[in-house]
Protein backbone atom coordinates (compact mmCIF):
# COMPACT_ATOMS: atom_id res chain seq x y z
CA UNK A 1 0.00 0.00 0.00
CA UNK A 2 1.34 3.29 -1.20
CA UNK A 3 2.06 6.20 1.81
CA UNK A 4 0.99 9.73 1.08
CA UNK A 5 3.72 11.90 -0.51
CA UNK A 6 4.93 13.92 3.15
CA UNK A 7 3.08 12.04 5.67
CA UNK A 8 4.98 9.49 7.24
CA UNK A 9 3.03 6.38 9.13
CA UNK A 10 3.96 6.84 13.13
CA UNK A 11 4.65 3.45 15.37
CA UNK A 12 4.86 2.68 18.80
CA UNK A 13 8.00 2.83 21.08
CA UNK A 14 6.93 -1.19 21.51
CA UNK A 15 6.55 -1.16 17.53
CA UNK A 16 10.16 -0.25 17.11
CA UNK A 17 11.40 -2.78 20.06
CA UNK A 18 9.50 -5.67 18.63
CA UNK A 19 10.69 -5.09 15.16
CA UNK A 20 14.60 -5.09 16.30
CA UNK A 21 17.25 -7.34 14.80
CA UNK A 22 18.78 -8.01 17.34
CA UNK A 23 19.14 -7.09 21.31
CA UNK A 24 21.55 -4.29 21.43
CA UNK A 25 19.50 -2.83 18.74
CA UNK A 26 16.45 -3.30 21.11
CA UNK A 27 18.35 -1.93 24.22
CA UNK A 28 19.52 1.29 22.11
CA UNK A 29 15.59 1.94 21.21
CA UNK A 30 14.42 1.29 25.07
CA UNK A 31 16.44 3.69 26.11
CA UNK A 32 16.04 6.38 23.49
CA UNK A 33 12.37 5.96 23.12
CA UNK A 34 9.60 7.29 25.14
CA UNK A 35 6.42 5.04 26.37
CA UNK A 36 3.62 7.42 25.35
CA UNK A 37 5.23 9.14 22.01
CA UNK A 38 4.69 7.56 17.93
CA UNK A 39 7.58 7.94 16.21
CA UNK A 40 8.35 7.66 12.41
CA UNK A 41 11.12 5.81 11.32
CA UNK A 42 13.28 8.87 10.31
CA UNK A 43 12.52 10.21 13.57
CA UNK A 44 13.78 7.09 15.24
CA UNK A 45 16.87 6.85 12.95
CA UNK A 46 17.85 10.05 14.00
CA UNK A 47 17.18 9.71 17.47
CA UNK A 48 19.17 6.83 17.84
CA UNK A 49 22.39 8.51 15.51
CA UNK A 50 21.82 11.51 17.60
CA UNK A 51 22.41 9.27 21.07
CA UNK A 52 25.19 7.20 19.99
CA UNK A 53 27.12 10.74 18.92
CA UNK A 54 27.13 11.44 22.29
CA UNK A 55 30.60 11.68 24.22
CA UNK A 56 30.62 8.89 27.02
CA UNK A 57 30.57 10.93 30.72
């Protein structure tokens, strides 16, 4: 099924965890993720390249 052109389908922090390849993939979106926010999957890319930029305290 074909997506409008600009509007992006939004999933589930549990979406995203469920669909993971593997567990440290799953562990990165658990902690990036919030419980009661959709994301799309751009958003979620860029969430998680945003948090793995981030220098180690």
């Amino acid at each position: 099924m074909a997506e409008k052109a600009g509007k992006q389908q939004t999933y589930s922090k549990q979406a995203f965890v469920d669909a993971a390849k593997n567990s440290k993939e799953r562990l990165i979106l658990q902690v990036v993720l919030n419980d009661k926010k959709k994301y799309t999957q751009i958003d979620v890319k860029n969430l998680v390249n945003e948090w793995k930029k981030k220098e180690v305290k």
